[in-house]
C-alpha atoms as a PDB file:
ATOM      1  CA  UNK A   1      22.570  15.173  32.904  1.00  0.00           C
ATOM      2  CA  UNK A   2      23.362  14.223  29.696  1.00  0.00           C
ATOM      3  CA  UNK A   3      26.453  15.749  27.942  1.00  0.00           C
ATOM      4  CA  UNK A   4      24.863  15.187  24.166  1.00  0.00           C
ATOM      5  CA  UNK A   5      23.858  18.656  22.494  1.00  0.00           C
ATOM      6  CA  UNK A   6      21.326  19.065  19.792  1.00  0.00           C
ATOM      7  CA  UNK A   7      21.192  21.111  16.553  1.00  0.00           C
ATOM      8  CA  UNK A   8      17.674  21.873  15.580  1.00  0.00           C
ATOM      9  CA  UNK A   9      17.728  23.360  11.803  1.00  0.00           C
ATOM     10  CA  UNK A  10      14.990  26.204  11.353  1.00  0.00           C
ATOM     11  CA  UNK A  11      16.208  28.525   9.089  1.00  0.00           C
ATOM     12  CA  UNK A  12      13.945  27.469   5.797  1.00  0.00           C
ATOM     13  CA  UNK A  13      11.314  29.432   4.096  1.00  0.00           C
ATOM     14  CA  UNK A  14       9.142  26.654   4.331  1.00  0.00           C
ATOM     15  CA  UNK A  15       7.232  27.516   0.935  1.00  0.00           C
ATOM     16  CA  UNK A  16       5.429  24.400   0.448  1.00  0.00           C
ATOM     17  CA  UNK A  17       3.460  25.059   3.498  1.00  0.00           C
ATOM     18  CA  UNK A  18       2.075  28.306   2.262  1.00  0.00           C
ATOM     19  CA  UNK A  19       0.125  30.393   3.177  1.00  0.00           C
ATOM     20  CA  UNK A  20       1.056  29.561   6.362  1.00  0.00           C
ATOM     21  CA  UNK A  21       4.018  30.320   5.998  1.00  0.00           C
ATOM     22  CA  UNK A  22       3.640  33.683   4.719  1.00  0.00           C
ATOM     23  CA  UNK A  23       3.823  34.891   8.203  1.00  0.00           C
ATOM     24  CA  UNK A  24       4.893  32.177  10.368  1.00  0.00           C
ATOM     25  CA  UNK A  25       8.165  30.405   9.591  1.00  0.00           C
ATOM     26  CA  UNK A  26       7.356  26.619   9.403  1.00  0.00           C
ATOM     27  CA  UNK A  27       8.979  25.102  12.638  1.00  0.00           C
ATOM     28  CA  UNK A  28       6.146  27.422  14.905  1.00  0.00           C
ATOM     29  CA  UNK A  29       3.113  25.796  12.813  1.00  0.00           C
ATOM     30  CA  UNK A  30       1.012  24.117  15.092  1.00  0.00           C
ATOM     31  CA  UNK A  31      -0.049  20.511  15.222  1.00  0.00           C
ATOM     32  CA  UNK A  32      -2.778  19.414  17.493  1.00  0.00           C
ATOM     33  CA  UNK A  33      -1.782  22.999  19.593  1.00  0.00           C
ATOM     34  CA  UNK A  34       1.722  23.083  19.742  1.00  0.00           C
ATOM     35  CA  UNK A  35       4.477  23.914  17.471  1.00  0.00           C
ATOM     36  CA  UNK A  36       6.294  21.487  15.680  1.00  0.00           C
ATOM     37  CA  UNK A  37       9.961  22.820  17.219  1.00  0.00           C
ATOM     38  CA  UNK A  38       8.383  22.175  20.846  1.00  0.00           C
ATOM     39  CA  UNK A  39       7.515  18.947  20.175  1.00  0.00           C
ATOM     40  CA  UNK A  40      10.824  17.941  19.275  1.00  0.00           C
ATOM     41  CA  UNK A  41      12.566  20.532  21.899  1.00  0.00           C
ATOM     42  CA  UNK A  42      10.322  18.454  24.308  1.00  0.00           C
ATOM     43  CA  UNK A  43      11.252  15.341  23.212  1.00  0.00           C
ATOM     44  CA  UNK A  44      14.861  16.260  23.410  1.00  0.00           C
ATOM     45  CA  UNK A  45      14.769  17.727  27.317  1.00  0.00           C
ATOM     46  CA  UNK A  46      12.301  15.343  28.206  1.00  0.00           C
ATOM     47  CA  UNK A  47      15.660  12.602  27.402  1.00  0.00           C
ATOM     48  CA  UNK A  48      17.757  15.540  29.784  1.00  0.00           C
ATOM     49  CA  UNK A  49      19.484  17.302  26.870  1.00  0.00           C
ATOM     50  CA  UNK A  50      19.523  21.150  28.003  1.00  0.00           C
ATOM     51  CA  UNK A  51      21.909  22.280  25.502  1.00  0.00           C
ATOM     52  CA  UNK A  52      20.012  22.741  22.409  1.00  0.00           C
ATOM     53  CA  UNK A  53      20.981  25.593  19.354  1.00  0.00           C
ATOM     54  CA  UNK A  54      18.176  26.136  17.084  1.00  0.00           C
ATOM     55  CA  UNK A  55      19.630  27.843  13.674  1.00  0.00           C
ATOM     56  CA  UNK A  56      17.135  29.989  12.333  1.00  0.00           C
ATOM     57  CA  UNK A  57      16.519  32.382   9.215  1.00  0.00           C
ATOM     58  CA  UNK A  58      13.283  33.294   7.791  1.00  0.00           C
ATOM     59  CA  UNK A  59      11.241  35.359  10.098  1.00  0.00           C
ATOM     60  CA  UNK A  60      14.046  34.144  13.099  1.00  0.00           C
ATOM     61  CA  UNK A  61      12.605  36.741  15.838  1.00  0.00           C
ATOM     62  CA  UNK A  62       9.660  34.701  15.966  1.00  0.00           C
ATOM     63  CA  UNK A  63      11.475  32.427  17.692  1.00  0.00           C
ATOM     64  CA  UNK A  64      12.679  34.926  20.641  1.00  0.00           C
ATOM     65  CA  UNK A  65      10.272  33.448  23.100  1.00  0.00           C
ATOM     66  CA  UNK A  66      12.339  29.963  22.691  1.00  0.00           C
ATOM     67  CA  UNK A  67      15.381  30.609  24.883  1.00  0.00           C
ATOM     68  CA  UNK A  68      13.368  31.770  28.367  1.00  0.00           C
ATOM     69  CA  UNK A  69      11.031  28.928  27.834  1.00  0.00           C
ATOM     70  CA  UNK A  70      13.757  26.544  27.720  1.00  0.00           C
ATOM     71  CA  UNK A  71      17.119  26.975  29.489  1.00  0.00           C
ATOM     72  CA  UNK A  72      20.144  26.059  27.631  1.00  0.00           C
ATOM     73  CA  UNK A  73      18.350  26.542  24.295  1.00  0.00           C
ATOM     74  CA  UNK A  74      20.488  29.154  21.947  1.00  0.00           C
ATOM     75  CA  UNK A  75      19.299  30.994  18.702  1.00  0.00           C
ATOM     76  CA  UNK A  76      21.642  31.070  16.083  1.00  0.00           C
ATOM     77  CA  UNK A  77      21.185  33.013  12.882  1.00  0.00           C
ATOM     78  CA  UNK A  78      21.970  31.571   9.507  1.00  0.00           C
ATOM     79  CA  UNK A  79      22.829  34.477   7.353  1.00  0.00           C
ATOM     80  CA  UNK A  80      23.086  32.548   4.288  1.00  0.00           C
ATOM     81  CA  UNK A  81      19.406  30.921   5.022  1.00  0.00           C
ATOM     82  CA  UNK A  82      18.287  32.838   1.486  1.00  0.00           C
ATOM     83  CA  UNK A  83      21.038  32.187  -0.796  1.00  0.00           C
ATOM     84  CA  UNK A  84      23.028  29.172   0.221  1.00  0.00           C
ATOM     85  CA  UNK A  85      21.297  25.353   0.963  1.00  0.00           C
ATOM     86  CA  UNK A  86      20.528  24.020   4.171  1.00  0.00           C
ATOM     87  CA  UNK A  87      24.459  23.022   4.640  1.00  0.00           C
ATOM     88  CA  UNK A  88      24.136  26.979   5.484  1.00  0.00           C
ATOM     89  CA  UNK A  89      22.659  25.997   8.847  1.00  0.00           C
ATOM     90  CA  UNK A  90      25.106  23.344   9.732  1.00  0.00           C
ATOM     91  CA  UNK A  91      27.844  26.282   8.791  1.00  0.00           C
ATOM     92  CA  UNK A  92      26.790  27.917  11.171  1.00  0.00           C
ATOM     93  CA  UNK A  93      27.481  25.772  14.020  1.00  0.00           C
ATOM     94  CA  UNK A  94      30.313  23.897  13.372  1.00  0.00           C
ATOM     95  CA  UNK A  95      32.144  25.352  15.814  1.00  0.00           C
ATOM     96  CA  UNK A  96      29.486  23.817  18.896  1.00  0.00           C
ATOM     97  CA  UNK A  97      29.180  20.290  16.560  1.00  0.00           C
ATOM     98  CA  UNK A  98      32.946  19.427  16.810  1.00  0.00           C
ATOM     99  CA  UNK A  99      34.596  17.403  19.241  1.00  0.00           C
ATOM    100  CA  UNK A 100      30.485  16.845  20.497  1.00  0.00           C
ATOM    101  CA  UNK A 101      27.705  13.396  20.547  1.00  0.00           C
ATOM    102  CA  UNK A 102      25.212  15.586  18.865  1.00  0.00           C
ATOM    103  CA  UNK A 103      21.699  15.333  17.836  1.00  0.00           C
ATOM    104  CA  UNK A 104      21.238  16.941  14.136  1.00  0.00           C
ATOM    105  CA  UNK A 105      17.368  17.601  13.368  1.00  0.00           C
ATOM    106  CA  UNK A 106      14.869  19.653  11.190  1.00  0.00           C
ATOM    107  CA  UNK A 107      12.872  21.591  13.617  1.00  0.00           C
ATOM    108  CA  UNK A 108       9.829  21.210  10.952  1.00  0.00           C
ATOM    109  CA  UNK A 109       8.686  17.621  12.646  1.00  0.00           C
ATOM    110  CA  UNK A 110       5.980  16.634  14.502  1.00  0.00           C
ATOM    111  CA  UNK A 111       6.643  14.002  17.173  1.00  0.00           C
ATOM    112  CA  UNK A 112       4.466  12.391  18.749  1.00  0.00           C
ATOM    113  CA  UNK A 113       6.473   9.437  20.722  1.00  0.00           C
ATOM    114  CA  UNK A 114       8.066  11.964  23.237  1.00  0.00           C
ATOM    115  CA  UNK A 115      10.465   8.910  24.353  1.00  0.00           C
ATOM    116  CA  UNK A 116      12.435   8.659  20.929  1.00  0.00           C
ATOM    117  CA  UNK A 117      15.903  10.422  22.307  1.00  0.00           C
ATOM    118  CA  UNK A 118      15.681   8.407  25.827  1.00  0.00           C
ATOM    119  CA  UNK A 119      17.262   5.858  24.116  1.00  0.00           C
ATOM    120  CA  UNK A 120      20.756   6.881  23.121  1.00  0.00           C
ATOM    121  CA  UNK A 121      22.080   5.133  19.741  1.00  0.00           C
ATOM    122  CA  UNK A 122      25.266   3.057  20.634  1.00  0.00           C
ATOM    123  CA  UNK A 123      26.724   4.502  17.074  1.00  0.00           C
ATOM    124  CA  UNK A 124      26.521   7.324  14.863  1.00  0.00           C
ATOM    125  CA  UNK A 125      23.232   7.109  12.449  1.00  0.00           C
ATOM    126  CA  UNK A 126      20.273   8.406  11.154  1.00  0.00           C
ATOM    127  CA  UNK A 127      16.988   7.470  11.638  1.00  0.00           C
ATOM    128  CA  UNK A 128      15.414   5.653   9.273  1.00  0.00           C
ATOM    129  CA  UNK A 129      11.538   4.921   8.347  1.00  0.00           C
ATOM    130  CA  UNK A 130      11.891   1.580   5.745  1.00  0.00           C
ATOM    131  CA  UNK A 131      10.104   1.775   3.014  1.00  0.00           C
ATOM    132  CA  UNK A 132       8.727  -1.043   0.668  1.00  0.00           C
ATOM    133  CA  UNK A 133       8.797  -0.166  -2.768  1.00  0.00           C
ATOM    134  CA  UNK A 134      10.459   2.501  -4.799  1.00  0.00           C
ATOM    135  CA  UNK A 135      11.100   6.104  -3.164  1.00  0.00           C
ATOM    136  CA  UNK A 136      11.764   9.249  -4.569  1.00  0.00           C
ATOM    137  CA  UNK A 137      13.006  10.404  -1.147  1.00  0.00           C
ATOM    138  CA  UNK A 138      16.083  10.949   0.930  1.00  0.00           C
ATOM    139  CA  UNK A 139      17.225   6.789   1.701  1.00  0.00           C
ATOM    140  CA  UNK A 140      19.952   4.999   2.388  1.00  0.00           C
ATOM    141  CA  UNK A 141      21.793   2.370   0.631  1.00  0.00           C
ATOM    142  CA  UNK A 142      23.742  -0.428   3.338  1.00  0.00           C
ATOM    143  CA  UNK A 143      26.414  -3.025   3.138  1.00  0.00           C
ATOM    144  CA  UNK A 144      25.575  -6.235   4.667  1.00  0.00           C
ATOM    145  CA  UNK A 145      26.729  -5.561   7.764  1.00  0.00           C
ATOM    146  CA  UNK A 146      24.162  -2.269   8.478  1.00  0.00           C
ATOM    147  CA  UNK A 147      26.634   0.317   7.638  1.00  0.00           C
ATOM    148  CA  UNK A 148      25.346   3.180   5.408  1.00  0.00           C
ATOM    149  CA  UNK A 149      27.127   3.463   1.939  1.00  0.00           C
ATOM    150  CA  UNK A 150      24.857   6.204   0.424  1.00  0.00           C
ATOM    151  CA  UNK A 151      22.587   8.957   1.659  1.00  0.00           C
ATOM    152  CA  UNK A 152      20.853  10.305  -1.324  1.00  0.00           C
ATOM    153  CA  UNK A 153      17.514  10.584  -3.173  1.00  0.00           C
ATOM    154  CA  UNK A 154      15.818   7.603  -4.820  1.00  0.00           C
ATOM    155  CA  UNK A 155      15.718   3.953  -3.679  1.00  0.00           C
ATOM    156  CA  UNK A 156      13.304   0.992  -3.331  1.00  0.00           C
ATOM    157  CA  UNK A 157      13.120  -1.243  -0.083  1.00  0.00           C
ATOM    158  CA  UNK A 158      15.490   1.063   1.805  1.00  0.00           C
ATOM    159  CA  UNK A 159      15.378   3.149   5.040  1.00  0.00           C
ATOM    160  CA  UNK A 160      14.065   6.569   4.491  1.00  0.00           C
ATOM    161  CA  UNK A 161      15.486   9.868   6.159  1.00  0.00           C
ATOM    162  CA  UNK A 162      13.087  11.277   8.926  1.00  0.00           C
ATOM    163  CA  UNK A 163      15.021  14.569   9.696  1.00  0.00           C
ATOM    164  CA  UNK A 164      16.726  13.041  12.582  1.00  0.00           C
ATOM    165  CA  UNK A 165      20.663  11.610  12.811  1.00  0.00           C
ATOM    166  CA  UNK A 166      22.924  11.330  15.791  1.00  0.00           C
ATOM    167  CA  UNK A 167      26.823  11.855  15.537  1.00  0.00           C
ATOM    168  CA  UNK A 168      29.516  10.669  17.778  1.00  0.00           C
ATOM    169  CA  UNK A 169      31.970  13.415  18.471  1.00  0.00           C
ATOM    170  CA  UNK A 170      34.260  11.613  16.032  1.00  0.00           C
ATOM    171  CA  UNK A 171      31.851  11.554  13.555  1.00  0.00           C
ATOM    172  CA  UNK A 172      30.727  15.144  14.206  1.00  0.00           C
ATOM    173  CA  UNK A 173      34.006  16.319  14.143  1.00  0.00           C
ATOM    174  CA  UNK A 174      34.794  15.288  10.525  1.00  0.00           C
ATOM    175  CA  UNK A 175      31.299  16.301   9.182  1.00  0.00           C
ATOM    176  CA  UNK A 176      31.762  20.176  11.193  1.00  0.00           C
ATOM    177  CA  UNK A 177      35.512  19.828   9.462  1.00  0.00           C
ATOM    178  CA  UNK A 178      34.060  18.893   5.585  1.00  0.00           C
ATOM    179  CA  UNK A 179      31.441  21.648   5.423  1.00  0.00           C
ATOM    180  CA  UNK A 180      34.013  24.015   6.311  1.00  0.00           C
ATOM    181  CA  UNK A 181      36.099  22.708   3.684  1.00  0.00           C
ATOM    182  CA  UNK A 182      33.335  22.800   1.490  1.00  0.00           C
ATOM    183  CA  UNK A 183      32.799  26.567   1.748  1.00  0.00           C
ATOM    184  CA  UNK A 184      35.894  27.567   0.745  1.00  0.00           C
ATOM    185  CA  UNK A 185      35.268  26.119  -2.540  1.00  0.00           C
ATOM    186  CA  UNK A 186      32.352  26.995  -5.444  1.00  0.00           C
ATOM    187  CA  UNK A 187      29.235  24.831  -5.368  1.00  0.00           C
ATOM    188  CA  UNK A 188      28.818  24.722  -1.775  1.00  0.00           C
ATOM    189  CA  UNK A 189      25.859  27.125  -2.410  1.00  0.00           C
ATOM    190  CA  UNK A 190      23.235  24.356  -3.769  1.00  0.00           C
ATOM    191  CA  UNK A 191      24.383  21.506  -1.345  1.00  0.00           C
ATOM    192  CA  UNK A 192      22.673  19.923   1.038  1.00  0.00           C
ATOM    193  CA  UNK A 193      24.324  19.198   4.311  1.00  0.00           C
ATOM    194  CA  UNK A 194      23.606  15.534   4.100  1.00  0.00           C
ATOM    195  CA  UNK A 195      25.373  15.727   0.681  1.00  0.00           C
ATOM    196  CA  UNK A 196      28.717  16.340   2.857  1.00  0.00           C
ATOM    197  CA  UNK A 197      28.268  13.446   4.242  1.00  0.00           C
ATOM    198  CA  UNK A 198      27.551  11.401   1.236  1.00  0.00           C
ATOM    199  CA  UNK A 199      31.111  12.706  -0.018  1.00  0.00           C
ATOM    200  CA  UNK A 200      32.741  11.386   3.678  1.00  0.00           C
ATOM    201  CA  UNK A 201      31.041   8.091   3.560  1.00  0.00           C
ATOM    202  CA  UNK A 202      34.417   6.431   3.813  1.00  0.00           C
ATOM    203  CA  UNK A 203      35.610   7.956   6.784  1.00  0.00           C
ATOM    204  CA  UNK A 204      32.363   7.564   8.665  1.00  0.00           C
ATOM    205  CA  UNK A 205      30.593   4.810  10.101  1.00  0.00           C
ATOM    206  CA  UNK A 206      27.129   5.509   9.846  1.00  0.00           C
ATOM    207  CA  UNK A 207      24.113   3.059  10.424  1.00  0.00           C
ATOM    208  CA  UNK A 208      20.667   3.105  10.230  1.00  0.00           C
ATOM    209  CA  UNK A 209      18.661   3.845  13.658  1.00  0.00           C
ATOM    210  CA  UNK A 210      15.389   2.394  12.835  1.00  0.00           C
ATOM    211  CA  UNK A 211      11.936   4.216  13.980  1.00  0.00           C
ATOM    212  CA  UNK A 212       7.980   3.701  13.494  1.00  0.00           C
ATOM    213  CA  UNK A 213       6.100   5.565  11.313  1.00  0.00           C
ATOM    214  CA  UNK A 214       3.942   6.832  13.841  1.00  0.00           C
ATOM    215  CA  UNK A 215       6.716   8.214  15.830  1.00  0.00           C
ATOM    216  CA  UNK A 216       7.778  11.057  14.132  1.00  0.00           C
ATOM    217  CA  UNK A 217       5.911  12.570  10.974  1.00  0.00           C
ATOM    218  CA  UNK A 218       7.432  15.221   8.449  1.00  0.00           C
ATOM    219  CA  UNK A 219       5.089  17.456   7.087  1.00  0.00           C
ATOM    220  CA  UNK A 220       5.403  19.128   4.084  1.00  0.00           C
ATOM    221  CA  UNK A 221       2.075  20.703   3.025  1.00  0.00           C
ATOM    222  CA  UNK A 222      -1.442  22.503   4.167  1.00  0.00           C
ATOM    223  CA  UNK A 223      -3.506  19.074   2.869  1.00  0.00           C
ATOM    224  CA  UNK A 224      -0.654  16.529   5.159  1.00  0.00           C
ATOM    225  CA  UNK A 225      -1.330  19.072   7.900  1.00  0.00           C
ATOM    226  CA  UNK A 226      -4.817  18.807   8.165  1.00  0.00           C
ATOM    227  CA  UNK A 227      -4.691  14.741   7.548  1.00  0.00           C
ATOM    228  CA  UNK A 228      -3.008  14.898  11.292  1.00  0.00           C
ATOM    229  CA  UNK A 229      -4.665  18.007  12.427  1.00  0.00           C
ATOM    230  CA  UNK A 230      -8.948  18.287  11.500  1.00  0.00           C
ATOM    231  CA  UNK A 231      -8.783  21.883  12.439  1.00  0.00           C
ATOM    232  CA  UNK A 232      -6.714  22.960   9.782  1.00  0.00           C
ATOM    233  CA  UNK A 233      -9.219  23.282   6.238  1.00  0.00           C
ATOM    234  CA  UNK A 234      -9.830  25.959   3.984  1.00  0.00           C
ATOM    235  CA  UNK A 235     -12.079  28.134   6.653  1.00  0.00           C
ATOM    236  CA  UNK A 236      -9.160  28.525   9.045  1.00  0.00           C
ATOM    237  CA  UNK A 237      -6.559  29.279   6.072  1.00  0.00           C
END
């Protein structure tokens, strides 16, 4: 069994997705009948990792059912989900990310290639979707030799963030160590955990883990819903 953990980051209020999200927090939205968060907690056992902490927030007890369904799996509440960014969520498990090879991923993704953690990256990374053209998106910027010199938004002919990265304990280790830093001083609040790791670029080495578009899709509103899933339209809303 594989020793790797996985941090699944459900806390959000998921407001572009409205209405339905008004009751339903955005990770247990359905795609083809099943929830986005079990298609990527069955993705993740389905590769043998058992030790899985989902961080939740908004509406979290609707997540209850998670832990008997799947042994291992942990809830862990992100207090801060309302006021503070999503480096909130990674706060609140920095104590399970250090000195661990972890998974890092938004629970708000449908997959649909169940295989894409069977395959363990040889390096710390994130995956990547490459994108001709410009991007107003999350990308990376790369030296010639692969390794990532900027996460941030904007780019053209770059890898695009899916909502998926893999950490070396090493690597984990500094990033659980910076956001802890980071909250002990102002402006923390508005930051974005992968905005930590912009500011430790130097002392990680991060590549790009490339993927297919049609292996993992992020979904963002009712209308990109219902392009994957028919059943969603204005009747069943």
């Amino acid at each position: 069994m594989s020793s790797d953990i996985a941090i699944l980051m459900a806390a959000g209020l998921g407001t572009r997705m409205r209405p339905l999200t008004e009751r339903m927090p955005k990770p247990l939205v359905k795609v083809r009948g099943i929830s986005m968060i079990e298609t990527v907690i069955g993705s993740l056992t389905g590769a043998g990792i058992r030790e899985i902490y989902v961080v939740t927030g908004y509406l979290g007890e609707q997540f209850s059912y998670l832990p008997s369904k799947y042994p291992g799996l942990r809830l862990v509440n992100n207090p801060d989900y309302e006021t503070v960014n999503n480096i909130s969520s990674i706060r609140a498990v920095t104590d399970v990310l250090r000195g661990r090879n972890a998974f890092i991923c938004e629970a708000d993704l449908y997959i649909s290639d169940p295989g894409i953690f069977s395959s363990r990256p040889e390096e710390s990374c994130y995956y990547g979707k490459f994108v001709p053209g410009h991007s107003d998106d999350w990308v990376f910027d790369t030296d010639a030799g692969g390794r990532i010199t900027r996460v941030g938004k904007g780019g053209s002919d770059c890898y695009n963030m899916c909502g998926i990265a893999y950490f070396m304990e090493n690597e984990a280790s500094i990033i659980a160590d910076a956001v802890d830093e980071r909250y002990l001083h102002p402006g923390y609040e508005d930051m974005f955990w992968d905005d930590v790791v912009n500011e430790n670029l130097d002392r990680l080495y991060l590549t790009v883990h490339p993927i297919d578009n049609a292996q993992v899709t992020e979904i963002d509103s009712v209308k990109e819903l219902s392009v994957i899933d028919p059943d969603y339209d204005k009747e069943n809303l």
